[in-house]
PDB file of N, CA and C in Angstrom:
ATOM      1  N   UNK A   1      46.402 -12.246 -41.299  1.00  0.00           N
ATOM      2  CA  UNK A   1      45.052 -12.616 -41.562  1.00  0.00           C
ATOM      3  C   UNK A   1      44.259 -12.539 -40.245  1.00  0.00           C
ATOM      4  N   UNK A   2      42.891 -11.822 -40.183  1.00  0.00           N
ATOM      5  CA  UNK A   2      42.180 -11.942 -39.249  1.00  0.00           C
ATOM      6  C   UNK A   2      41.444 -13.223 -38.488  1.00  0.00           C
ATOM      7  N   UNK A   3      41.804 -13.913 -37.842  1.00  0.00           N
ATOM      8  CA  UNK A   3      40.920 -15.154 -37.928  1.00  0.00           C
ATOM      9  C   UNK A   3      39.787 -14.806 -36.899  1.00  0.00           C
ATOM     10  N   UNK A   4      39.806 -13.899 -35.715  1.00  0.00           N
ATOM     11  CA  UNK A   4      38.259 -13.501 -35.360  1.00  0.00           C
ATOM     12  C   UNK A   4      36.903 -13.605 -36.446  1.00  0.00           C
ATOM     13  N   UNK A   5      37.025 -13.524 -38.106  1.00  0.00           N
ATOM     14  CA  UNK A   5      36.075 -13.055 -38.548  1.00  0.00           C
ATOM     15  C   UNK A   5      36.030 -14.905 -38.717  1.00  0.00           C
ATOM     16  N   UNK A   6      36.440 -15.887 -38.811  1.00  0.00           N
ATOM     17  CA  UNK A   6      36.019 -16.948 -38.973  1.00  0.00           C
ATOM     18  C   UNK A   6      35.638 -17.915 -37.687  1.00  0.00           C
ATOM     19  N   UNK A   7      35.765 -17.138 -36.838  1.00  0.00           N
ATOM     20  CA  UNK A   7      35.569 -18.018 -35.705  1.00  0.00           C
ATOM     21  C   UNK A   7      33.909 -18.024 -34.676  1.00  0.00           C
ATOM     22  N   UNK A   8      32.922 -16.953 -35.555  1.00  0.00           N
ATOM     23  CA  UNK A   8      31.667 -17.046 -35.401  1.00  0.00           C
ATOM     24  C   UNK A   8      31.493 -16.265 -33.986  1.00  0.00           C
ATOM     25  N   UNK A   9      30.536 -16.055 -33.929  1.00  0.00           N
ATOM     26  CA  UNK A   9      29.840 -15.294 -32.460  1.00  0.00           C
ATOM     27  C   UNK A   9      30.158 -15.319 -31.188  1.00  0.00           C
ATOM     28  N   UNK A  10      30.338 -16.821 -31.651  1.00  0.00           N
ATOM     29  CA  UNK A  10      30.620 -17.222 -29.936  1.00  0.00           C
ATOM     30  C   UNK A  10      29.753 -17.352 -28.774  1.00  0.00           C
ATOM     31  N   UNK A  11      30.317 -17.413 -27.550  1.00  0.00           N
ATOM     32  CA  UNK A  11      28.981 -17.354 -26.700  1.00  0.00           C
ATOM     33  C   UNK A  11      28.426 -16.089 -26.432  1.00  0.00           C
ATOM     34  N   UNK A  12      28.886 -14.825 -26.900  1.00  0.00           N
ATOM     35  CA  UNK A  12      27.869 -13.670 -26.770  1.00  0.00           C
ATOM     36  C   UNK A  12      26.683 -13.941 -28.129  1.00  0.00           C
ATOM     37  N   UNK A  13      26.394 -14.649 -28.554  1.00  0.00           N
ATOM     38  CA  UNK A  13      25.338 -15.332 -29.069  1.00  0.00           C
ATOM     39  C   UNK A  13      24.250 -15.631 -27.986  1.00  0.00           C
ATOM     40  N   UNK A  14      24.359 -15.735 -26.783  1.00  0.00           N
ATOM     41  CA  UNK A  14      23.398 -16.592 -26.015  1.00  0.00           C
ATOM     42  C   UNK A  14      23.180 -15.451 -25.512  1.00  0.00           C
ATOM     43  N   UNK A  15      23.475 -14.475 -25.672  1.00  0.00           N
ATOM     44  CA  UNK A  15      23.232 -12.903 -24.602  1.00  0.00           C
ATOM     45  C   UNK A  15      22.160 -12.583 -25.074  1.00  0.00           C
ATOM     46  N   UNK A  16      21.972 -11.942 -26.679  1.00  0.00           N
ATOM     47  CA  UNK A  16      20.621 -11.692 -26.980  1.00  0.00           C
ATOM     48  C   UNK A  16      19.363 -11.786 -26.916  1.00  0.00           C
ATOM     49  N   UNK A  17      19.077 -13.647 -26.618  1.00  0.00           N
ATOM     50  CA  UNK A  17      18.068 -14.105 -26.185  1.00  0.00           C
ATOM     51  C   UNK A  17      17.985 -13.749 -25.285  1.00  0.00           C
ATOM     52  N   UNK A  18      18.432 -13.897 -24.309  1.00  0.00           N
ATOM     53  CA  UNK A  18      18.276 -13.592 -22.661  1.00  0.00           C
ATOM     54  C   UNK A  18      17.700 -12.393 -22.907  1.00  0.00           C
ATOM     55  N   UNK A  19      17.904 -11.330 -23.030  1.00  0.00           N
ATOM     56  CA  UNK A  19      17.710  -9.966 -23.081  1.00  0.00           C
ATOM     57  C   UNK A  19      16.335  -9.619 -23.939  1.00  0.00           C
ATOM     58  N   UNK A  20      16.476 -10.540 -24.616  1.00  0.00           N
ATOM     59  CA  UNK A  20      14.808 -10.419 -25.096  1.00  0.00           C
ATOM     60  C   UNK A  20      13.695 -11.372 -24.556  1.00  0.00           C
ATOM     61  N   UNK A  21      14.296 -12.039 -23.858  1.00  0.00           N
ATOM     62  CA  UNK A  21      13.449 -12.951 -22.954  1.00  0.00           C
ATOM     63  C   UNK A  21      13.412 -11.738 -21.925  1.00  0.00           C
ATOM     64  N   UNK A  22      13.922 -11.031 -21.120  1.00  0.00           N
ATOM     65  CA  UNK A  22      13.292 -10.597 -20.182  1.00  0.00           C
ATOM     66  C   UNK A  22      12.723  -9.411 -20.432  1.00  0.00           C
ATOM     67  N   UNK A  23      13.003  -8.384 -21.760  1.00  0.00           N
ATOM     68  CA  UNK A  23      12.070  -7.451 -22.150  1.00  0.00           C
ATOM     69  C   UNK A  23      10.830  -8.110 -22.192  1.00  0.00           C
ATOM     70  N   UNK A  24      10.373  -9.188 -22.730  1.00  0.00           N
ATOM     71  CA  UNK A  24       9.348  -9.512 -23.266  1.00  0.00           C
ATOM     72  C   UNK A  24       8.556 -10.072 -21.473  1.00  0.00           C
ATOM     73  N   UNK A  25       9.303 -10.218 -20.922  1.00  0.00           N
ATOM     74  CA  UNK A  25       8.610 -11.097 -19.186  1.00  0.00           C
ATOM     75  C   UNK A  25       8.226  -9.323 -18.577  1.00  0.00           C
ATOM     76  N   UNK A  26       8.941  -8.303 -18.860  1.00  0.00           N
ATOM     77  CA  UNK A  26       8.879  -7.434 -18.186  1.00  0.00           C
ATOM     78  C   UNK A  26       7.275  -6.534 -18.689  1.00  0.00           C
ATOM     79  N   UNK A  27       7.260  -6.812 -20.052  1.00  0.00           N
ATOM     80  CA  UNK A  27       5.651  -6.295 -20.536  1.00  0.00           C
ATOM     81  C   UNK A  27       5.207  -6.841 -19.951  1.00  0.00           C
ATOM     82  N   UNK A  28       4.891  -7.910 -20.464  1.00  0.00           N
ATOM     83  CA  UNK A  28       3.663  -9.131 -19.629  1.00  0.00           C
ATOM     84  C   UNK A  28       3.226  -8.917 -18.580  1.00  0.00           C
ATOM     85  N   UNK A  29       4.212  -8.755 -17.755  1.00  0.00           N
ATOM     86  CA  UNK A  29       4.191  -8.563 -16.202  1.00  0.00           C
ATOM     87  C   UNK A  29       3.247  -7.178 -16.061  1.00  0.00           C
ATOM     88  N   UNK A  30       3.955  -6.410 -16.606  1.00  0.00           N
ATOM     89  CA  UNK A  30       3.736  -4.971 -16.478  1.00  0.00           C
ATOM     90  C   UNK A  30       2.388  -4.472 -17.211  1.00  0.00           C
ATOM     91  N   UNK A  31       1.542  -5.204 -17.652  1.00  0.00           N
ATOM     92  CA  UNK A  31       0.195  -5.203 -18.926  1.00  0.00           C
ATOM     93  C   UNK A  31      -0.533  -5.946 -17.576  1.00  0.00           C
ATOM     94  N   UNK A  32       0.088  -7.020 -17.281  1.00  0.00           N
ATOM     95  CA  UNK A  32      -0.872  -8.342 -16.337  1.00  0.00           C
ATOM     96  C   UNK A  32      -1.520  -6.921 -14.933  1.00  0.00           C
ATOM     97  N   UNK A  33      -0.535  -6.707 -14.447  1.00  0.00           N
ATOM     98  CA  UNK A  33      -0.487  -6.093 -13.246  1.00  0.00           C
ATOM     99  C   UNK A  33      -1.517  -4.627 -13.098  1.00  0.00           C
ATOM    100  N   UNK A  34      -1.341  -4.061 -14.650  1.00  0.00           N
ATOM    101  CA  UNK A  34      -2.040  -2.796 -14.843  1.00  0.00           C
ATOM    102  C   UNK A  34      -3.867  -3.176 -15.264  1.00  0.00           C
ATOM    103  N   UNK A  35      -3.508  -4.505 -15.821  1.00  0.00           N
ATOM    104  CA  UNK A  35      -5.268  -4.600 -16.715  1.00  0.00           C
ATOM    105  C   UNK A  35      -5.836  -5.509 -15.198  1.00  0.00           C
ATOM    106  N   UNK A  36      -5.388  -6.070 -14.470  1.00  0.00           N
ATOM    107  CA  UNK A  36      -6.431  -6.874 -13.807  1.00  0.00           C
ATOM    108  C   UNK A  36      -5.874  -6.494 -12.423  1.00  0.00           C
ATOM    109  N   UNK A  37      -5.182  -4.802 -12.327  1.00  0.00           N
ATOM    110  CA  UNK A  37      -5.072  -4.106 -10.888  1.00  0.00           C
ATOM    111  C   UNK A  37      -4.287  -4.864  -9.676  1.00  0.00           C
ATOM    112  N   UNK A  38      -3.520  -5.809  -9.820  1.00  0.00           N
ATOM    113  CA  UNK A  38      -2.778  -6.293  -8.403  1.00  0.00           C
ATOM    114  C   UNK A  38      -1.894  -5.568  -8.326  1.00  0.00           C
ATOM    115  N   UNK A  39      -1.332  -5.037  -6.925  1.00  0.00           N
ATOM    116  CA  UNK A  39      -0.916  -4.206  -6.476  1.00  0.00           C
ATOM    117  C   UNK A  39      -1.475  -2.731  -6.277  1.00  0.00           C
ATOM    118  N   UNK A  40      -2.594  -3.016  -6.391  1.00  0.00           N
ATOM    119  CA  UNK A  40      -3.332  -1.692  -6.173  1.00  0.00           C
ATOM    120  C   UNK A  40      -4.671  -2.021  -4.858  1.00  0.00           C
ATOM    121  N   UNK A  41      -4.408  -1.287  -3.862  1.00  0.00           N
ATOM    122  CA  UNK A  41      -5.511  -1.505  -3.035  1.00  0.00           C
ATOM    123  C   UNK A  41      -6.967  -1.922  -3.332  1.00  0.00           C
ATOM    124  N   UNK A  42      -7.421  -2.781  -2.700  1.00  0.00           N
ATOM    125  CA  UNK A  42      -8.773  -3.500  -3.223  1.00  0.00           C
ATOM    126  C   UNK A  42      -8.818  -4.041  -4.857  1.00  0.00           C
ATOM    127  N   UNK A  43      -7.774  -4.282  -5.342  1.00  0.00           N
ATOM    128  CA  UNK A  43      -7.215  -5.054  -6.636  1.00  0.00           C
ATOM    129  C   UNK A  43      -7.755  -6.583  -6.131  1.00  0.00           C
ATOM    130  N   UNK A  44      -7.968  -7.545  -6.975  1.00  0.00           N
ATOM    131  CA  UNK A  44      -7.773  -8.961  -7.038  1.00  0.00           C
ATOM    132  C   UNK A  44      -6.639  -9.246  -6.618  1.00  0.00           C
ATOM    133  N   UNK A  45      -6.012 -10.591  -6.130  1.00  0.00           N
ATOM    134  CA  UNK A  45      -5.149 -11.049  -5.629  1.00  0.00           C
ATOM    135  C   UNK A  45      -5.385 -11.964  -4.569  1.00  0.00           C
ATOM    136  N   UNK A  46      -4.112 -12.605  -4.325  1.00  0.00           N
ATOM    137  CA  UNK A  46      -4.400 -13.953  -3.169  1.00  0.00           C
ATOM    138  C   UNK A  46      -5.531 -14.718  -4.004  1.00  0.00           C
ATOM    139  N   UNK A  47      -6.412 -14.797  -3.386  1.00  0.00           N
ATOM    140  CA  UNK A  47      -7.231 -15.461  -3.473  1.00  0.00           C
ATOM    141  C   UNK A  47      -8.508 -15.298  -4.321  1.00  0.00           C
ATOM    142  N   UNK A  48      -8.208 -13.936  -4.495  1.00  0.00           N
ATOM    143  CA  UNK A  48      -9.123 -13.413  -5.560  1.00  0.00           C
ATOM    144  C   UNK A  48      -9.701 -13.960  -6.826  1.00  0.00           C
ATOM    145  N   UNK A  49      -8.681 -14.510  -7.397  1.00  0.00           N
ATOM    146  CA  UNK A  49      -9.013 -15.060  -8.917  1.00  0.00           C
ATOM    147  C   UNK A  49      -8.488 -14.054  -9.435  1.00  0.00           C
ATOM    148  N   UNK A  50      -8.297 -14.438 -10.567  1.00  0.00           N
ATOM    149  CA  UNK A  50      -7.910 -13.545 -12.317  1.00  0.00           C
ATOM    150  C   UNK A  50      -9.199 -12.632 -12.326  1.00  0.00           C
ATOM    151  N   UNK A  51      -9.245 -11.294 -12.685  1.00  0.00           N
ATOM    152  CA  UNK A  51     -10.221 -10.578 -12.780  1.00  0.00           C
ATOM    153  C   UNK A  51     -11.800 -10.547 -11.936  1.00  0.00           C
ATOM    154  N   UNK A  52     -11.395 -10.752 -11.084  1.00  0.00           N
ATOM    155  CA  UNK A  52     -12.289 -11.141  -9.970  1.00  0.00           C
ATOM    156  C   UNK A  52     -12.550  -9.539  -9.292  1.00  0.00           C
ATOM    157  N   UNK A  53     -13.722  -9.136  -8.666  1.00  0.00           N
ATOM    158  CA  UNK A  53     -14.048  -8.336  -8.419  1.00  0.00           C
ATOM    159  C   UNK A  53     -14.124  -7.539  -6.793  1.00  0.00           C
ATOM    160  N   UNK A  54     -13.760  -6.896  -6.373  1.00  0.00           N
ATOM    161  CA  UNK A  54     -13.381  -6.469  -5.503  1.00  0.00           C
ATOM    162  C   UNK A  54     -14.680  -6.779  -4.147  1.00  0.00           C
ATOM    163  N   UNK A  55     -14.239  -7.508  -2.925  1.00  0.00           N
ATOM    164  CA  UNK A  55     -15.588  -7.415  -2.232  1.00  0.00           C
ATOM    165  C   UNK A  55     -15.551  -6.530  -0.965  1.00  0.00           C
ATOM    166  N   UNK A  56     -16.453  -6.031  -0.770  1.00  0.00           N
ATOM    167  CA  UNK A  56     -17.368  -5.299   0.110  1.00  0.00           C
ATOM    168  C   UNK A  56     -17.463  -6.157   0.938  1.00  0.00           C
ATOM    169  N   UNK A  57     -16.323  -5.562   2.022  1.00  0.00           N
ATOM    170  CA  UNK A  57     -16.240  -6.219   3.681  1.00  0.00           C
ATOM    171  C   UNK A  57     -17.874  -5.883   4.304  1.00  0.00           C
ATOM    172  N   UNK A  58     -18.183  -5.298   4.300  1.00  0.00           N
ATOM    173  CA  UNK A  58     -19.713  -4.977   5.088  1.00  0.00           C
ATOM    174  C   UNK A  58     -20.583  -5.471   3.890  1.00  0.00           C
ATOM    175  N   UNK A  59     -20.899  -6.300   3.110  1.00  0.00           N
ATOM    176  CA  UNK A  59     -21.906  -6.857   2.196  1.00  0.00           C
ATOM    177  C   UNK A  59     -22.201  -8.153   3.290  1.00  0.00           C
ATOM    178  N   UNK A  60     -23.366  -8.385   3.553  1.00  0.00           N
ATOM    179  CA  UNK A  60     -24.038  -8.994   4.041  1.00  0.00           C
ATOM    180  C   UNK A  60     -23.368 -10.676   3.860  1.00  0.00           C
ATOM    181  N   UNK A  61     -23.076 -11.185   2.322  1.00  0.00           N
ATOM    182  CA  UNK A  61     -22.700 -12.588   2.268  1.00  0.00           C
ATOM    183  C   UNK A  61     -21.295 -12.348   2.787  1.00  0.00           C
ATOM    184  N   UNK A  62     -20.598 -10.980   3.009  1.00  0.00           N
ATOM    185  CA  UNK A  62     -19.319 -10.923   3.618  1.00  0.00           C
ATOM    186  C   UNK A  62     -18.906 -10.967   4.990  1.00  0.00           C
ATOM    187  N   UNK A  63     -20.438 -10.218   5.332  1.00  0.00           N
ATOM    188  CA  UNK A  63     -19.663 -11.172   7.105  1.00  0.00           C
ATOM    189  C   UNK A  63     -20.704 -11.989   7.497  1.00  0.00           C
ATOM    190  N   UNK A  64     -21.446 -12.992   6.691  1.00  0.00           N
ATOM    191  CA  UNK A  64     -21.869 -14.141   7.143  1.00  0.00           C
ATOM    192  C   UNK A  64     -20.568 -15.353   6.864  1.00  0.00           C
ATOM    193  N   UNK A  65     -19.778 -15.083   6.009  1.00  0.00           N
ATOM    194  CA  UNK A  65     -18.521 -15.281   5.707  1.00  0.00           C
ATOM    195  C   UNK A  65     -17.443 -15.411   6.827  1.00  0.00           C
ATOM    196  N   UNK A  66     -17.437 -14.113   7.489  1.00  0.00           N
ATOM    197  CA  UNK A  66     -16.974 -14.061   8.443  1.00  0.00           C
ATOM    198  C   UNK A  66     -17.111 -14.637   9.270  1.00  0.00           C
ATOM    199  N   UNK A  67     -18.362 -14.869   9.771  1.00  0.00           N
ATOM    200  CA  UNK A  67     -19.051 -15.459  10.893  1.00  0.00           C
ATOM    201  C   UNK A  67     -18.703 -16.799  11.049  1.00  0.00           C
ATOM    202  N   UNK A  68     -18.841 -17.647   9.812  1.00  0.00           N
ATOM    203  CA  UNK A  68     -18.845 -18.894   9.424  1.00  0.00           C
ATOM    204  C   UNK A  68     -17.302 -19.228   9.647  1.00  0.00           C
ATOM    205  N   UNK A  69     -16.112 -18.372   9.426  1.00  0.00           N
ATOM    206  CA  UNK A  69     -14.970 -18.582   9.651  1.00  0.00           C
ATOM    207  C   UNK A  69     -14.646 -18.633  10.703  1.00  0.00           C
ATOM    208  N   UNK A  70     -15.211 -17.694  11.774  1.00  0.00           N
ATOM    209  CA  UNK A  70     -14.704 -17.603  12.797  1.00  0.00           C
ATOM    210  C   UNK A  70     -15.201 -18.525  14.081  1.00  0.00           C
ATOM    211  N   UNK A  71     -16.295 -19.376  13.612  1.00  0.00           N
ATOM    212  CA  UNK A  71     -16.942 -20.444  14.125  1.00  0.00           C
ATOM    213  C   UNK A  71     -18.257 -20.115  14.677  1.00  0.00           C
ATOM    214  N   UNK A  72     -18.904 -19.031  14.787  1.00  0.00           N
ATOM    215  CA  UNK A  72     -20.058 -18.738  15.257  1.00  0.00           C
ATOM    216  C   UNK A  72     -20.962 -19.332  14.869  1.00  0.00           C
ATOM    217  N   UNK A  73     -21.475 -19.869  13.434  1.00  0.00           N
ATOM    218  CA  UNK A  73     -22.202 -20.980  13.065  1.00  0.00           C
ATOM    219  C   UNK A  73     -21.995 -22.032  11.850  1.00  0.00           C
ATOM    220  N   UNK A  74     -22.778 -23.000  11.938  1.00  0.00           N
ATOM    221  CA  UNK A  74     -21.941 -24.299  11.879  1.00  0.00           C
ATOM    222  C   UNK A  74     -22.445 -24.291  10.180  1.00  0.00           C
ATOM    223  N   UNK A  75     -21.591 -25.522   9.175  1.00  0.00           N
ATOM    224  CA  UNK A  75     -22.223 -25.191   8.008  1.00  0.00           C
ATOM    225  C   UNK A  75     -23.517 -24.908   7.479  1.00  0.00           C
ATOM    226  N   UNK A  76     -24.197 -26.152   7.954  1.00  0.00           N
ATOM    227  CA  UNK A  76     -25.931 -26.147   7.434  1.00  0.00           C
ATOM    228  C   UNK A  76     -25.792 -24.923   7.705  1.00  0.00           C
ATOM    229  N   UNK A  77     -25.575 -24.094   8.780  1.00  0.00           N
ATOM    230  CA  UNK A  77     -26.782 -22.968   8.587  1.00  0.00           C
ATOM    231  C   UNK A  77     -26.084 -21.615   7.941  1.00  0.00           C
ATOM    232  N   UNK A  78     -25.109 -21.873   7.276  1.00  0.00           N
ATOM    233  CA  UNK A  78     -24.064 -21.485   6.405  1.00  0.00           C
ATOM    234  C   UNK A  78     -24.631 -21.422   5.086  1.00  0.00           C
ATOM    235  N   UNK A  79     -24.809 -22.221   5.008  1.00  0.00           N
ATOM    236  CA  UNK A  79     -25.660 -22.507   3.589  1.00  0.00           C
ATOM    237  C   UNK A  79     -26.894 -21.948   3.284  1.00  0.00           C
ATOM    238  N   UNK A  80     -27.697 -22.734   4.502  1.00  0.00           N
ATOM    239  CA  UNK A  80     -29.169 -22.014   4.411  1.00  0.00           C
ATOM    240  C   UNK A  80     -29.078 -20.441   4.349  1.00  0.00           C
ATOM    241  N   UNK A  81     -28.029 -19.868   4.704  1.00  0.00           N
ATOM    242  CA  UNK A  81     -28.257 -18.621   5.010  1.00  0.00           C
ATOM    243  C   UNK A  81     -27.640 -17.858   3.545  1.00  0.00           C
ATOM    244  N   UNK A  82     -26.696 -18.606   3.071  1.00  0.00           N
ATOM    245  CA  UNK A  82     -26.203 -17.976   2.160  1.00  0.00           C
ATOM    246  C   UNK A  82     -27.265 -18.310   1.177  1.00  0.00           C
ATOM    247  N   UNK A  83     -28.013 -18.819   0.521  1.00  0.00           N
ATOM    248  CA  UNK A  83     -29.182 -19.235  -0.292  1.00  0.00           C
ATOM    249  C   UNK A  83     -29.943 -18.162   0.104  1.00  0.00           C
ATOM    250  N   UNK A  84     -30.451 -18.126   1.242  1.00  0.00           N
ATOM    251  CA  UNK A  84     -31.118 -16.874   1.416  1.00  0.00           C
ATOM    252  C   UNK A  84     -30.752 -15.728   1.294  1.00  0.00           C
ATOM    253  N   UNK A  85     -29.959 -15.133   1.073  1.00  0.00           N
ATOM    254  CA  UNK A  85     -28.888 -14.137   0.959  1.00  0.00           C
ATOM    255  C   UNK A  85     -28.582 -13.952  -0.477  1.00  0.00           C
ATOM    256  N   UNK A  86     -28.201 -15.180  -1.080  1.00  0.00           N
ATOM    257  CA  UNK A  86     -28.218 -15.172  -2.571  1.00  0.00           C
ATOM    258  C   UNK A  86     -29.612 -14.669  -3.495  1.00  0.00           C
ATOM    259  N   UNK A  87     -30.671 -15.321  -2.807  1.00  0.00           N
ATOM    260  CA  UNK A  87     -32.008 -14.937  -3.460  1.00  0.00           C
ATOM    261  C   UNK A  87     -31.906 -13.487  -3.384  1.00  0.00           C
ATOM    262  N   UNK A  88     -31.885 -13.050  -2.015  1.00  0.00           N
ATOM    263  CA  UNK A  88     -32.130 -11.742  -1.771  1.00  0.00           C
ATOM    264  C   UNK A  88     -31.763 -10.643  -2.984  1.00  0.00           C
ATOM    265  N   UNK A  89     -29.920 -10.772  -2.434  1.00  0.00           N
ATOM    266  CA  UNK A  89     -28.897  -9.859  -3.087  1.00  0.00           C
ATOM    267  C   UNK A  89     -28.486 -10.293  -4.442  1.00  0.00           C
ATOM    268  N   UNK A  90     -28.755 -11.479  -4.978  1.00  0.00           N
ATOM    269  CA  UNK A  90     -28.124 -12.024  -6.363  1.00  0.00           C
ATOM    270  C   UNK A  90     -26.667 -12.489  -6.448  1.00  0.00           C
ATOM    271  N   UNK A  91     -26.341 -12.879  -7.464  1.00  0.00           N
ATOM    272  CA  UNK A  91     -24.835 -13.056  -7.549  1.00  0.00           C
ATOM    273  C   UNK A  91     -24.906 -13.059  -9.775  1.00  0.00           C
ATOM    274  N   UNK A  92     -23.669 -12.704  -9.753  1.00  0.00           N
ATOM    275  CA  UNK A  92     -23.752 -12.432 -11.337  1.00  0.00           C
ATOM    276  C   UNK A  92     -23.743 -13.658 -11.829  1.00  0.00           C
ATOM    277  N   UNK A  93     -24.658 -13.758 -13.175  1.00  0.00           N
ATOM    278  CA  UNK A  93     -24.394 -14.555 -13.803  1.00  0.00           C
ATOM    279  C   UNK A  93     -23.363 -15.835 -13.976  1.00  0.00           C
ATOM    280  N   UNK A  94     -23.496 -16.985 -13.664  1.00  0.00           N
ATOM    281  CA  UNK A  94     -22.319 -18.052 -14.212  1.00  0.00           C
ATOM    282  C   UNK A  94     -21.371 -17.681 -12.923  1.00  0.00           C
ATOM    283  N   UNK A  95     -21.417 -17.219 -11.956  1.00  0.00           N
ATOM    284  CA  UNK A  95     -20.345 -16.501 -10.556  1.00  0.00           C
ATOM    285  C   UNK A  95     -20.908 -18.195  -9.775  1.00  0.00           C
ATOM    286  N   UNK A  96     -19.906 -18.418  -9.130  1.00  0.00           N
ATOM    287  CA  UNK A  96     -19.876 -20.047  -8.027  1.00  0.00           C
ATOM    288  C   UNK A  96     -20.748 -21.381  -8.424  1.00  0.00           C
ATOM    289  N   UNK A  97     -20.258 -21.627  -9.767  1.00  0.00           N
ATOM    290  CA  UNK A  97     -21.367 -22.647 -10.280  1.00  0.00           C
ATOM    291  C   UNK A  97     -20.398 -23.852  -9.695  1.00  0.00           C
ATOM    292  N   UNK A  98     -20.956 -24.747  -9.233  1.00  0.00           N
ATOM    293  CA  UNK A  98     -20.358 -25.756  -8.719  1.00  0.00           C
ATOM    294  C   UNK A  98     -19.661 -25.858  -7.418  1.00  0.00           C
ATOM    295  N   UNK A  99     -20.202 -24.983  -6.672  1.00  0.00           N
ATOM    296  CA  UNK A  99     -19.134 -24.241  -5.428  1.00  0.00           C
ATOM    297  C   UNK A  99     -19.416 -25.378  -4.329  1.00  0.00           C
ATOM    298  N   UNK A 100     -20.700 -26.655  -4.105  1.00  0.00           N
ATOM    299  CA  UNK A 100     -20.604 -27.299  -3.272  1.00  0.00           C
ATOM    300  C   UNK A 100     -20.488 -28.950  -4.478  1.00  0.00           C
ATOM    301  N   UNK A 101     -19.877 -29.676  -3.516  1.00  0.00           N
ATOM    302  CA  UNK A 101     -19.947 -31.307  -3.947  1.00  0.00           C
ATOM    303  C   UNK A 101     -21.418 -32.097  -3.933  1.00  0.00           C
TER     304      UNK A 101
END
């Protein structure tokens, strides 16, 4: 008498899941990476945000940015300047709502 056929799956039962757990991590990944460009030069990332838009090192709020990082001037006039800058150049719709306390 065979008794393998009564003794059930066993632990290659737990293999399957696994294996479809990581097909399924490997789309995701691979959909995430292609629709919102990380790993692609000037892609979002770090610090970017989720679908966040690529910035223009020489855009004006980009190296007052700079400036401000690197200590050349102090906040207030960080601000004032970026307000002015904002009027100027715009910013999209609903983009840094709440960005100061």
């Amino acid at each position: 008498m065979n008794t393998l056929a009564y003794a059930g799956p066993g632990p290659w039962i737990l293999f399957f899941p696994l294996v479809w757990a990581a097909v399924i991590i490997t789309v995701v990944t691979v959909v995430r990476r292609r629709r919102f460009g990380w790993g692609r030069p000037g892609g979002p990332g770090g610090f970017g945000g989720r679908g966040a838009s690529p910035v223009d090192e020489q855009s004006p709020i980009a190296l007052l940015g700079h400036r401000f990082a690197a200590g050349e001037i102090d906040e207030d006039e960080y601000w004032r300047r970026l307000t002015v800058l904002e009027e100027q150049f715009g910013r999209r719709a609903g983009e840094d709502k709440g960005r100061r306390a």
